[in-house]
N, C-alpha and C. Protein backbone atom coordinates (compact mmCIF):
# COMPACT_ATOMS: atom_id res chain seq x y z
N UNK A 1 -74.53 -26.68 -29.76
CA UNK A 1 -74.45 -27.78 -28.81
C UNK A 1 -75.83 -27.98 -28.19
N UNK A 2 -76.36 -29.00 -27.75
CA UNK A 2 -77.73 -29.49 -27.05
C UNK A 2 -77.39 -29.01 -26.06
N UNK A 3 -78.86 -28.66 -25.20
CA UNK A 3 -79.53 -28.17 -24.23
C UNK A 3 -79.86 -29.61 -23.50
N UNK A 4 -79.17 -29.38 -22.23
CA UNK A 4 -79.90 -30.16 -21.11
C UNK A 4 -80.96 -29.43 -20.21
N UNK A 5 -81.61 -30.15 -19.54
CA UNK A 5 -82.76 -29.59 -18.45
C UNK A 5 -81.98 -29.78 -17.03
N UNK A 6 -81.91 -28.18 -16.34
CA UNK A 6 -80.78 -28.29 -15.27
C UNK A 6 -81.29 -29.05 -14.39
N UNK A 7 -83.17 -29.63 -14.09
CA UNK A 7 -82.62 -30.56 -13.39
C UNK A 7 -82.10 -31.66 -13.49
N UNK A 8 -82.19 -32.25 -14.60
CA UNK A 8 -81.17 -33.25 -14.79
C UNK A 8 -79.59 -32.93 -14.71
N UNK A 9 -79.27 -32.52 -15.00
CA UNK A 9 -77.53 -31.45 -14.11
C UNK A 9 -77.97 -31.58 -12.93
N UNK A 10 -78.58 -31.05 -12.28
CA UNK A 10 -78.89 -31.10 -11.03
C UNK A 10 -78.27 -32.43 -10.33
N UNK A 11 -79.22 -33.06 -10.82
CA UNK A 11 -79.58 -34.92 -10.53
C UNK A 11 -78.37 -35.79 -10.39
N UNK A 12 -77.71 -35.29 -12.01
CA UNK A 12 -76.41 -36.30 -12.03
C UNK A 12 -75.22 -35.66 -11.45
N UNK A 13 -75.53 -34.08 -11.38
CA UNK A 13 -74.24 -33.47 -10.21
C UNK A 13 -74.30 -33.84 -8.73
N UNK A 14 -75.26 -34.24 -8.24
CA UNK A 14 -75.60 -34.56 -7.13
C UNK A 14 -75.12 -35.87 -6.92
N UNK A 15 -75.20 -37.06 -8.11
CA UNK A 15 -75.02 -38.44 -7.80
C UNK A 15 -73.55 -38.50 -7.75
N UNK A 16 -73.07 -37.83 -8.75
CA UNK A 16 -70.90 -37.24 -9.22
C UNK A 16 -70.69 -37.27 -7.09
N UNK A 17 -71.13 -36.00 -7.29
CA UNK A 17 -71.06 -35.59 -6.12
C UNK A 17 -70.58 -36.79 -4.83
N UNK A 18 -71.92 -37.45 -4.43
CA UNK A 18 -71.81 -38.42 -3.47
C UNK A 18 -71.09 -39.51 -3.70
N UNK A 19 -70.84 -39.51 -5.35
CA UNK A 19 -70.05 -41.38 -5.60
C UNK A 19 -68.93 -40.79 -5.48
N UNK A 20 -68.07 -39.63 -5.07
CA UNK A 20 -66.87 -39.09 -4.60
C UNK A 20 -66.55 -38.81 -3.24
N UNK A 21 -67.21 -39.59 -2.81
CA UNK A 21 -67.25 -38.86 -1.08
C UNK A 21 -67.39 -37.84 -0.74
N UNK A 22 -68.49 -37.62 -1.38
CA UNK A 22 -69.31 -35.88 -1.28
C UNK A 22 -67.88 -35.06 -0.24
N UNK A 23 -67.13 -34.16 -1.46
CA UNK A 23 -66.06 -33.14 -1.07
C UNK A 23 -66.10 -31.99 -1.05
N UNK A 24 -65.88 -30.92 -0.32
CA UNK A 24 -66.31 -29.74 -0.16
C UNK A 24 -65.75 -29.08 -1.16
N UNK A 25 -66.21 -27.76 -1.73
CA UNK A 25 -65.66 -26.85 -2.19
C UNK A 25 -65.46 -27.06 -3.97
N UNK A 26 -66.00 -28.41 -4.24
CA UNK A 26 -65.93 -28.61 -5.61
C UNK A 26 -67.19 -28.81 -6.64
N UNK A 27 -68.46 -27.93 -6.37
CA UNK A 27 -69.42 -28.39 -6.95
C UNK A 27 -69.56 -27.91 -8.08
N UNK A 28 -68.40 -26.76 -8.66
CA UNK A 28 -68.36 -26.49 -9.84
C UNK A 28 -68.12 -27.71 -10.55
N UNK A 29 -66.94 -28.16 -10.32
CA UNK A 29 -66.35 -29.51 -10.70
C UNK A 29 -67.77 -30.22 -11.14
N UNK A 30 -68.67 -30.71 -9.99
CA UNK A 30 -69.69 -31.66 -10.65
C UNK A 30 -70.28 -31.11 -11.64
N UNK A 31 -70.28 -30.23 -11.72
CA UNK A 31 -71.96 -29.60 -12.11
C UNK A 31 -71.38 -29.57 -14.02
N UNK A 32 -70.03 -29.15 -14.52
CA UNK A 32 -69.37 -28.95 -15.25
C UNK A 32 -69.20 -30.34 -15.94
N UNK A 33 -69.03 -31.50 -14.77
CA UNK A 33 -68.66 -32.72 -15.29
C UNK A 33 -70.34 -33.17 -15.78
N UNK A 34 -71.15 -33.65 -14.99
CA UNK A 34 -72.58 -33.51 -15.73
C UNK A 34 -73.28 -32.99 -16.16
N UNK A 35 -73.21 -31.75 -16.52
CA UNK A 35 -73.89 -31.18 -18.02
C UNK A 35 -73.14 -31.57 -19.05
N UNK A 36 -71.27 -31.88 -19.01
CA UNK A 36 -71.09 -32.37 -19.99
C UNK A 36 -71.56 -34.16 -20.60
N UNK A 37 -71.72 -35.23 -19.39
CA UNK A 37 -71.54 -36.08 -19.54
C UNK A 37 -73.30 -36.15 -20.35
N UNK A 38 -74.29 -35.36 -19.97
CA UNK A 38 -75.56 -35.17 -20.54
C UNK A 38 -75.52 -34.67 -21.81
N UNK A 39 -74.70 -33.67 -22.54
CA UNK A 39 -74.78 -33.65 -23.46
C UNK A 39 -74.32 -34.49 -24.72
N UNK A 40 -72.72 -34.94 -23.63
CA UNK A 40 -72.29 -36.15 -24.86
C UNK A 40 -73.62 -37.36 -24.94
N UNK A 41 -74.24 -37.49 -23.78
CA UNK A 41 -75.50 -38.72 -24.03
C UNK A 41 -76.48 -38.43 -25.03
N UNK A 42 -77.12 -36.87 -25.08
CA UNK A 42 -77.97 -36.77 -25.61
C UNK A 42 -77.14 -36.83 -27.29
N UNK A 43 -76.43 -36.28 -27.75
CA UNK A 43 -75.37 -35.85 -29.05
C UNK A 43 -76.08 -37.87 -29.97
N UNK A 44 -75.77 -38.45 -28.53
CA UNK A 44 -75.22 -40.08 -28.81
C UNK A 44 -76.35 -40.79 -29.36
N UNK A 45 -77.82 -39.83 -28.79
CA UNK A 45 -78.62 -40.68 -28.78
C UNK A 45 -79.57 -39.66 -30.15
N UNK A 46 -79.02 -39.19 -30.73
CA UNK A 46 -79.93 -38.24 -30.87
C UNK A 46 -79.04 -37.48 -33.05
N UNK A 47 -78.78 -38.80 -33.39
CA UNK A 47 -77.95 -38.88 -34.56
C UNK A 47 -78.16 -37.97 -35.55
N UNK A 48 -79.13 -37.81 -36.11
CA UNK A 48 -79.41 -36.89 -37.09
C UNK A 48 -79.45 -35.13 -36.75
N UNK A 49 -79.45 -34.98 -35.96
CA UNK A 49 -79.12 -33.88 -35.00
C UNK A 49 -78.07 -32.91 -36.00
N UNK A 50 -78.00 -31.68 -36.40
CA UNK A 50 -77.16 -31.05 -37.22
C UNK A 50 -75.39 -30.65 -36.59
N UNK A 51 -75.39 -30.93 -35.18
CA UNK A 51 -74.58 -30.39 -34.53
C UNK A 51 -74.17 -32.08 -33.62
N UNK A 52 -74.11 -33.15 -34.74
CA UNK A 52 -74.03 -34.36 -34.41
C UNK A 52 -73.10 -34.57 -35.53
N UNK A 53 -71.65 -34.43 -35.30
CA UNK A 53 -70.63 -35.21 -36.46
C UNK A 53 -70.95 -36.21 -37.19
């Protein structure tokens, strides 16, 4: 599976975060939801990739 750069996790867990009415106690939740949503982007953008169906 591709490698993201955590600050980009960082970045888009942070944005998850606030477009939810920044909620306590769930930043696993973000952080889980944008590294995945980064990897399906990169997978998308990134075709010839061996670990790209």
């Amino acid at each position: 599976m591709s490698q993201v750069d955590l600050e980009d996790v960082r970045a888009r867990a942070y944005k998850l975060w606030e477009e939810a009415g920044r909620p306590e106690g769930r930043i696993d939740e973000f952080w889980f939801e944008a590294e995945q949503r980064l990897k399906e982007e990169s997978l998308s953008r990134d075709p010839k990739r061996p670990d790209n169906p």
